[in-house]
Protein backbone atom coordinates (compact mmCIF):
# COMPACT_ATOMS: atom_id res chain seq x y z
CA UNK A 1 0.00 0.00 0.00
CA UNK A 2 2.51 2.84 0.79
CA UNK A 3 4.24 1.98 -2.30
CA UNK A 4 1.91 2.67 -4.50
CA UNK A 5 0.32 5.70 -2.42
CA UNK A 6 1.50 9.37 -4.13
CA UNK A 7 4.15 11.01 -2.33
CA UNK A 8 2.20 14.05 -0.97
CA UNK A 9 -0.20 11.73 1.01
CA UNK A 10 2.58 9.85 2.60
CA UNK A 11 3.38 10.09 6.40
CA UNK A 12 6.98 11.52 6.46
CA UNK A 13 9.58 11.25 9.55
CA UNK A 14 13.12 13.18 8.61
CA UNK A 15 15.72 11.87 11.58
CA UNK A 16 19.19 12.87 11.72
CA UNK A 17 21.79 11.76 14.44
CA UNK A 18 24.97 13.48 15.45
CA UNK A 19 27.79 11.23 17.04
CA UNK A 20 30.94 11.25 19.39
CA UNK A 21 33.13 10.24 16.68
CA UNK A 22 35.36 7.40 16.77
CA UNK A 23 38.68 6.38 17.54
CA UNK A 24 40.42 3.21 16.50
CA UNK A 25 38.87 0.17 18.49
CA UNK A 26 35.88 2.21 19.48
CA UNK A 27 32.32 2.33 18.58
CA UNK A 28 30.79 5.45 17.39
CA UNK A 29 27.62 6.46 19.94
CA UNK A 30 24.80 9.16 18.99
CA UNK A 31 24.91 12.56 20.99
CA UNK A 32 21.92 14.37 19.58
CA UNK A 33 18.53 13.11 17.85
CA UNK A 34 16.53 15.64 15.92
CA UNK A 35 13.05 14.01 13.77
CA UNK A 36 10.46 16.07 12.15
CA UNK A 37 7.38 14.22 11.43
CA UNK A 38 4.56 15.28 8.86
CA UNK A 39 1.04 13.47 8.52
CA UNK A 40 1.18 14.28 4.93
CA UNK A 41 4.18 16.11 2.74
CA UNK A 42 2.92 19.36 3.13
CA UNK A 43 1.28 19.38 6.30
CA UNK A 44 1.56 22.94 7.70
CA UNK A 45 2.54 21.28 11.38
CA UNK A 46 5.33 19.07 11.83
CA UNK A 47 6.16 17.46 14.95
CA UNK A 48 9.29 19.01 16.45
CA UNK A 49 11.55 16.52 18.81
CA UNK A 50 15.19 17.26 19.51
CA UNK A 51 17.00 15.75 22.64
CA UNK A 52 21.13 15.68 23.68
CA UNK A 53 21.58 11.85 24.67
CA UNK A 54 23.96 10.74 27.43
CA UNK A 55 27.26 9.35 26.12
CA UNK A 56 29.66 6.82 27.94
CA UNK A 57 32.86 8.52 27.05
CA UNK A 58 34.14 11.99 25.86
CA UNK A 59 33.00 13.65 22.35
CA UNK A 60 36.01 13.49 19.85
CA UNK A 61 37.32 16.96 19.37
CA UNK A 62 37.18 16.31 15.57
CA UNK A 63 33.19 15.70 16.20
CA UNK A 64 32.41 18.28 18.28
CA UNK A 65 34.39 20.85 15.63
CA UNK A 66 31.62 19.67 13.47
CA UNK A 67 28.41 19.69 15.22
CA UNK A 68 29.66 22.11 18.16
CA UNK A 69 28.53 19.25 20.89
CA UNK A 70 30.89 18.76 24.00
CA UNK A 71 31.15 16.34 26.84
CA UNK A 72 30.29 19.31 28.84
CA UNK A 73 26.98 19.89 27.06
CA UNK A 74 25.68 16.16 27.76
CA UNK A 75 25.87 16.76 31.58
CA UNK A 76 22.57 15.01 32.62
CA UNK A 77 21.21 14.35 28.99
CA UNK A 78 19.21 11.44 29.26
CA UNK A 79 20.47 8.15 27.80
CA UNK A 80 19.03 6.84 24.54
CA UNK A 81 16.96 3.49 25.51
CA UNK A 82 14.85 6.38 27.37
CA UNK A 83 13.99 8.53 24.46
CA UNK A 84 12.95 4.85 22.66
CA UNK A 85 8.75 5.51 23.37
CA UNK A 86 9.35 9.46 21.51
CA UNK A 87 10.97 7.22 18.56
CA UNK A 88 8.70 5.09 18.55
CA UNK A 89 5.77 7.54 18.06
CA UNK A 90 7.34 9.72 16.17
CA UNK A 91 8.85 7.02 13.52
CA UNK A 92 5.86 4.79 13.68
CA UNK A 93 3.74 4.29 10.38
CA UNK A 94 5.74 6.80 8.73
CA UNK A 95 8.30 6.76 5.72
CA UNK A 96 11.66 7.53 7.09
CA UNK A 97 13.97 10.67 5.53
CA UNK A 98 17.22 11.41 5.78
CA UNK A 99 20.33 12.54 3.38
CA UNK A 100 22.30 9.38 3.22
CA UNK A 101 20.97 7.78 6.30
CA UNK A 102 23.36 5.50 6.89
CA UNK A 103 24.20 6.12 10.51
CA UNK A 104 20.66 6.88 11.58
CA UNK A 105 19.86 3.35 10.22
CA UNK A 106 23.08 1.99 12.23
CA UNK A 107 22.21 4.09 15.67
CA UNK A 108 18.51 2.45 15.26
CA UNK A 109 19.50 -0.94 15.29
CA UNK A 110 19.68 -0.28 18.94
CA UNK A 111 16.43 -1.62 19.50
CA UNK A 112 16.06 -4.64 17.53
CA UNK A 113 12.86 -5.57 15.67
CA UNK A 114 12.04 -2.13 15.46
CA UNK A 115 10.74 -2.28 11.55
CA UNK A 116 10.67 1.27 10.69
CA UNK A 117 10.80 2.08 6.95
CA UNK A 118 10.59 2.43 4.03
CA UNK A 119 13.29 4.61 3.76
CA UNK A 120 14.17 7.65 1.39
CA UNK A 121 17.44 8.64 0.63
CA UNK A 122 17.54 12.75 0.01
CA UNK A 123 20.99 12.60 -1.05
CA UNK A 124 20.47 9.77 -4.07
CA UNK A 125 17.43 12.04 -5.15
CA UNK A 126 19.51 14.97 -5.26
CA UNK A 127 21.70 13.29 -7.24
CA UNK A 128 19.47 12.36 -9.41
CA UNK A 129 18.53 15.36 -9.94
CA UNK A 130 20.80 17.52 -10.47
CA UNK A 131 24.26 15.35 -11.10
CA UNK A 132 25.84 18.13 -12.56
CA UNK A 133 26.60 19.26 -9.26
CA UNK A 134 29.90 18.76 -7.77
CA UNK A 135 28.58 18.50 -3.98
CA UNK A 136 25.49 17.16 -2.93
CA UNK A 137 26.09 18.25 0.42
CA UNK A 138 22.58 19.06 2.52
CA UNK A 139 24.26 22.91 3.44
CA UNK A 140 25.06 23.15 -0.34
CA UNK A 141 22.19 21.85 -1.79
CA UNK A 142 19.52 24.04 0.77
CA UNK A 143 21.38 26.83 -0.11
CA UNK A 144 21.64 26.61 -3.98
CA UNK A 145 17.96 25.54 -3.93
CA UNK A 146 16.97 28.52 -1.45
CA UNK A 147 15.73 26.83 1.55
CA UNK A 148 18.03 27.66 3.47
CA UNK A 149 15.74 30.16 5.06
CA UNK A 150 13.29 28.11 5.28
CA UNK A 151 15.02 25.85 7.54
CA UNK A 152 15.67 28.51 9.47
CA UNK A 153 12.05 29.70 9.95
CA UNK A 154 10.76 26.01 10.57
CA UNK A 155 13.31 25.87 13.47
CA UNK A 156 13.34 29.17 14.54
CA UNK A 157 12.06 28.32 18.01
CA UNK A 158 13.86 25.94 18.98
CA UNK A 159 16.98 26.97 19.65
CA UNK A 160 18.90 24.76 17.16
CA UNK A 161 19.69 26.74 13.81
CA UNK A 162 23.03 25.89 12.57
CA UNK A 163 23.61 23.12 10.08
CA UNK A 164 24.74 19.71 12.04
CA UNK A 165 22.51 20.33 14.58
CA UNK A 166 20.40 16.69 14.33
CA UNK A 167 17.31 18.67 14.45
CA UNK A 168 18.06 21.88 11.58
CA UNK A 169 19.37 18.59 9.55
CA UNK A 170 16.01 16.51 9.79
CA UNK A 171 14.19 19.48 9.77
CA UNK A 172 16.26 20.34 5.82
CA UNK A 173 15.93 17.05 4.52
CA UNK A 174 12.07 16.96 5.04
CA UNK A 175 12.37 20.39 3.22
CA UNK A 176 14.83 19.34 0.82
CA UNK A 177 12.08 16.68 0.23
CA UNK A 178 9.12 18.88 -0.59
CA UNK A 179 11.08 21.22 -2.92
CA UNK A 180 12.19 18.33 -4.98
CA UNK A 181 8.68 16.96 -5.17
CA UNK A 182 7.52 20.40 -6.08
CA UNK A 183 9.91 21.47 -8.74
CA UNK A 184 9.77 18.25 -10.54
CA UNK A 185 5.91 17.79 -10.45
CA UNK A 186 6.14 14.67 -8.75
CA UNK A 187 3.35 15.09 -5.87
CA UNK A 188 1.09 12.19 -7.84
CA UNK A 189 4.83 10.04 -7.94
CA UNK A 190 5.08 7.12 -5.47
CA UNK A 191 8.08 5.49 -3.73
CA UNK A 192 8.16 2.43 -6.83
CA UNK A 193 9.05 5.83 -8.96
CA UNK A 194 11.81 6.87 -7.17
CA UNK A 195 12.80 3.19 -6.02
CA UNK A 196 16.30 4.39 -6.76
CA UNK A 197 16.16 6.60 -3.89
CA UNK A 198 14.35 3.55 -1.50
CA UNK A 199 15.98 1.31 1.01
CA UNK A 200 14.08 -1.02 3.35
């Protein structure tokens, strides 16, 4: 069924994780969650969760020059298997979004038997559509597309407005999303159309 249902009248959850970063022998942990969840594409109201989560050793310096999280800002952040009922609401029933999602799917498998998906790839639809690009980078692409502000505005309450923040990321991939769909008429499309884009 949610294959062949158009785009615009799919549930959408965007979900981005930021990390610790890694050393040799060690395994990467999340530090922030941001998801923004629509009923429908354009759905005037998304659903707006953001949370710091509790890490058991100190964020990389090479991470935290990245996404401007530090040990010190964790202090009393709760620890993920906590935030799992939000995730689970929030990610439930809906098609999950994120550019290259890779890590989000790898930070999920946390809790095991969780079956969220479908999931869409923003990055292999930018790519798609516009491969004359030489970086498909969410910053770059937002801003070369004009959404940038956007973002901003969808955000702008929050507190978290500056790109590698997990929440301004989810929050531009969702957006990222709708001006693709927009620009290339493709609100009537369905996930078999862009299967290129579609992981399970």
């Amino acid at each position: 069924m949610v294959l062949s249902t158009a785009l615009e009248d799919l549930c959408w959850a965007a979900i981005d994780f930021e990390s610790a970063g890694t050393a040799p022998g060690e395994t990467d942990c999340p530090v922030q969650i941001g998801i923004v969840r629509v009923e429908k594409l354009f759905s005037p109201t998304p659903q707006l969760f953001t949370s710091y989560i509790a890490c058991n050793r100190p964020v990389r310096w090479s991470a935290a020059r990245v996404h401007g999280i530090t040990t010190e800002t964790l202090q009393g952040a709760p620890v993920y298997t906590s935030l799992w009922p939000q995730i689970r609401n929030l990610l439930r029933d809906a098609v999950v979004l994120g550019h290259n999602p890779a890590t989000e799917k790898r930070f999920l498998r946390s809790f095991p038997g969780h079956g969220f998906g479908p999931w869409v790839d923003t990055l292999a639809l930018a790519r798609q559509a516009a491969p004359e690009l030489p970086d498909h980078a969410l910053s770059t692409i937002c801003d070369l597309l004009g959404i940038s502000s956007a973002v901003d505005t969808l955000v702008q309450d929050t507190g978290h407005c500056r790109w590698h923040d997990a929440l301004y990321d989810a929050a531009a991939s969702l957006l990222l999303l709708r001006t693709l769909v927009s620009e290339l008429a493709m609100h009537r499309s369905t996930l078999q159309d862009i299967s290129f884009a579609v992981s399970e």
